[in-house]
C-alpha atoms as a PDB file:
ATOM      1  CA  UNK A   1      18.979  11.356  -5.464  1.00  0.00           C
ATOM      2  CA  UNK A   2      15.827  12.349  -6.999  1.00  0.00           C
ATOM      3  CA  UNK A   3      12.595  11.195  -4.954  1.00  0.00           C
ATOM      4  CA  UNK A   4       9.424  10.483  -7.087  1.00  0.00           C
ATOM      5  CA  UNK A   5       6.716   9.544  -5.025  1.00  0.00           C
ATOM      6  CA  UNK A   6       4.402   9.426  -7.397  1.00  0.00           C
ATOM      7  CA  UNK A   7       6.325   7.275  -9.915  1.00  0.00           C
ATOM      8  CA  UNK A   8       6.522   4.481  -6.929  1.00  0.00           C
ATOM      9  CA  UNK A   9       3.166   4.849  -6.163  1.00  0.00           C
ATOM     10  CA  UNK A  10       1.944   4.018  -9.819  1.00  0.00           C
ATOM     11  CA  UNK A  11       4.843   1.256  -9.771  1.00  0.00           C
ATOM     12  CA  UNK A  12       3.370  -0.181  -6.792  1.00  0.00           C
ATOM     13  CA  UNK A  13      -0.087  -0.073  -8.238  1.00  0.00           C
ATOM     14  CA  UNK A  14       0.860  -2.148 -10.692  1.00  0.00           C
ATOM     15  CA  UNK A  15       2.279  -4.267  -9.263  1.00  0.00           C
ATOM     16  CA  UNK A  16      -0.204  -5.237  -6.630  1.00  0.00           C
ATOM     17  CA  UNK A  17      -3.144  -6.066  -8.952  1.00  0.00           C
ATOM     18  CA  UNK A  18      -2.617  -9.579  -9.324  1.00  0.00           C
ATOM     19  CA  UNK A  19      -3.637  -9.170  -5.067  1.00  0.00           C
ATOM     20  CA  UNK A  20      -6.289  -6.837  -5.642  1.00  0.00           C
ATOM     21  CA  UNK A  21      -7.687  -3.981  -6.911  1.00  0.00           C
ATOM     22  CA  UNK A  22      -5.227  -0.658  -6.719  1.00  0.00           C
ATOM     23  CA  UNK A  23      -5.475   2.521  -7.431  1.00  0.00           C
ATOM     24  CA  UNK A  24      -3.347   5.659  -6.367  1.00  0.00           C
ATOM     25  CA  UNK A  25      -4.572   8.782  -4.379  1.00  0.00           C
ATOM     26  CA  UNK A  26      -2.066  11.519  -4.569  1.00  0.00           C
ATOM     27  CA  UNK A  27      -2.205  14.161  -1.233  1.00  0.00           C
ATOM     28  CA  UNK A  28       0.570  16.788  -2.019  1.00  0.00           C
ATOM     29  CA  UNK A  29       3.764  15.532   0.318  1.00  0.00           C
ATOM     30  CA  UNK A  30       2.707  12.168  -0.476  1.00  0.00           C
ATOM     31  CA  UNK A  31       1.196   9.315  -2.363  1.00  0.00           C
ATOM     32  CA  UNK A  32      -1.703   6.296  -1.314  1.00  0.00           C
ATOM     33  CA  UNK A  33      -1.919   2.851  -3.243  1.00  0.00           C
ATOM     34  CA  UNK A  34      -5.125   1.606  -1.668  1.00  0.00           C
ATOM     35  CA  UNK A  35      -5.132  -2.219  -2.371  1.00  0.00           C
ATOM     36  CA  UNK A  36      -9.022  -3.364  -2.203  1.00  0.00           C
ATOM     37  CA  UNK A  37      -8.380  -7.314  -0.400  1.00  0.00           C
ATOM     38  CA  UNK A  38     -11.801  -8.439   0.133  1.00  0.00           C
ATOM     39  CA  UNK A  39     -15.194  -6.114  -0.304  1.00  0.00           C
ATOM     40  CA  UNK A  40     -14.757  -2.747   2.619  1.00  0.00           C
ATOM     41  CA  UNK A  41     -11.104  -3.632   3.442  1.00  0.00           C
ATOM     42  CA  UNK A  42      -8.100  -3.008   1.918  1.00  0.00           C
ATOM     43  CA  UNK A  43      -4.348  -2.294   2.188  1.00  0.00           C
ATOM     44  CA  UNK A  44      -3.379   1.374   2.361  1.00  0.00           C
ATOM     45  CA  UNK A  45       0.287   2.074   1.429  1.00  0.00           C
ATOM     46  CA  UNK A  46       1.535   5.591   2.034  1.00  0.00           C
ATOM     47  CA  UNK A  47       4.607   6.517   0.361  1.00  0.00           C
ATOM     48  CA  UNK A  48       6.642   9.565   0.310  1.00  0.00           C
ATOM     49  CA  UNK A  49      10.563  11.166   0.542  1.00  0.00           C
ATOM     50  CA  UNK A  50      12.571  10.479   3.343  1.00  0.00           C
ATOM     51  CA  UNK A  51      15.919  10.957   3.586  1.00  0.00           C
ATOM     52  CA  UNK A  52      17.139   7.641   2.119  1.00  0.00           C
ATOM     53  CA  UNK A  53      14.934   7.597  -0.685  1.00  0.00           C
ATOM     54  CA  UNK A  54      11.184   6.409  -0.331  1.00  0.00           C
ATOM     55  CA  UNK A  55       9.057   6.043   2.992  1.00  0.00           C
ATOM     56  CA  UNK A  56       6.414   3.694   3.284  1.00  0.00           C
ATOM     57  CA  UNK A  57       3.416   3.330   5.877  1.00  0.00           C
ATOM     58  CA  UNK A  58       0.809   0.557   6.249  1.00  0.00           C
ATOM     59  CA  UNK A  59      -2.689   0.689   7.509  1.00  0.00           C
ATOM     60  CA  UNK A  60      -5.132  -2.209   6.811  1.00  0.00           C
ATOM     61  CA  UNK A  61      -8.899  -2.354   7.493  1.00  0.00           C
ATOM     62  CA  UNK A  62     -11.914   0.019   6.214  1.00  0.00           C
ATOM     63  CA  UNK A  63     -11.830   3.407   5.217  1.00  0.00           C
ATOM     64  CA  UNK A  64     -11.530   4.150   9.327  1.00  0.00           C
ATOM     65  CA  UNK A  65      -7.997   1.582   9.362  1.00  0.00           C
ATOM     66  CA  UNK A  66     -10.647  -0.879  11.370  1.00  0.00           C
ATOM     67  CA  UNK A  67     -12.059  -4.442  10.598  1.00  0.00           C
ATOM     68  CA  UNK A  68     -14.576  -6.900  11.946  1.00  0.00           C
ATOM     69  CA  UNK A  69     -14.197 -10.878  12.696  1.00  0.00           C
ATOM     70  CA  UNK A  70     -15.868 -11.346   9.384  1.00  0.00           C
ATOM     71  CA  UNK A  71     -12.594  -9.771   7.558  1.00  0.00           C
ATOM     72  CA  UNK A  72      -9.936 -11.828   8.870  1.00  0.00           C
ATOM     73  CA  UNK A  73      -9.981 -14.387   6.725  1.00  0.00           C
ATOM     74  CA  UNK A  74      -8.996 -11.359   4.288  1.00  0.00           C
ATOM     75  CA  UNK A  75      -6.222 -10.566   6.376  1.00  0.00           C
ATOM     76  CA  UNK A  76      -3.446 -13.315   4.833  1.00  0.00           C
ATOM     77  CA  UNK A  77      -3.500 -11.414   1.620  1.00  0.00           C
ATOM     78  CA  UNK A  78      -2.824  -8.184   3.042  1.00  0.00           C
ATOM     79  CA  UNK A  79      -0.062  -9.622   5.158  1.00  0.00           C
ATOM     80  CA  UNK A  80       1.432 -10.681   1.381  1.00  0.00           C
ATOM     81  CA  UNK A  81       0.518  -7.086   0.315  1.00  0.00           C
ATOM     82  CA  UNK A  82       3.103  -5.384   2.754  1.00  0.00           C
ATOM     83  CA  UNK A  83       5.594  -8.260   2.593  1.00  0.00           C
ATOM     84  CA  UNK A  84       5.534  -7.903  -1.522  1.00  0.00           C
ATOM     85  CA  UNK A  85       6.094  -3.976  -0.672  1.00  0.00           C
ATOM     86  CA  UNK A  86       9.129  -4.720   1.533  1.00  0.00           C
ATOM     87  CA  UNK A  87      10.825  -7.261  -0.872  1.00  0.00           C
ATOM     88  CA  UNK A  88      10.492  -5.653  -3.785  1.00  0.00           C
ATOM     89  CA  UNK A  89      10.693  -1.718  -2.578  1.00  0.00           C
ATOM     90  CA  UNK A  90      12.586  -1.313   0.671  1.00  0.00           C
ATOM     91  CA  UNK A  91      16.607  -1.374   0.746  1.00  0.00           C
ATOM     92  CA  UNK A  92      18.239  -4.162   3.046  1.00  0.00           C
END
């Protein structure tokens, strides 16, 4: 099985827009979609090759994965972010 990270990153993109504003970083062994939520925080979704097919990672917050009592009311979105990744990405 062939294992395109970069392909699922873009596909991800996409697909997260109507959430917020994506774009994809690309880092050699792997891919970011970095989902902006709310203004300095955002969703970041690594993805790369494991052995089953693709591996994903979630951090949430500011550029440092950190966020302040004024972002929480951000944080239900990003909590659909990751569950939209797992339903529509990860194998059961």
């Amino acid at each position: 099985m062939s294992c395109d990270h970069g392909l699922e990153a873009e596909r991800l993109s996409r697909a997260l827009e109507l959430l917020g504003r994506a774009r994809v970083e690309s880092y050699g062994d792997y891919h970011l979609v970095v989902v902006e939520i709310c203004e300095d925080f955002y969703v970041f979704i690594s993805v790369s090759c494991g052995s089953g097919g693709f591996y994903y990672e979630f951090s949430i917050g500011d550029e440092n994965f950190v966020f302040g009592a004024d972002k929480v009311s951000c944080l239900d979105v990003a909590v659909d972010v990751v569950k939209n990744v797992v339903r529509s990405s990860v194998p059961r």
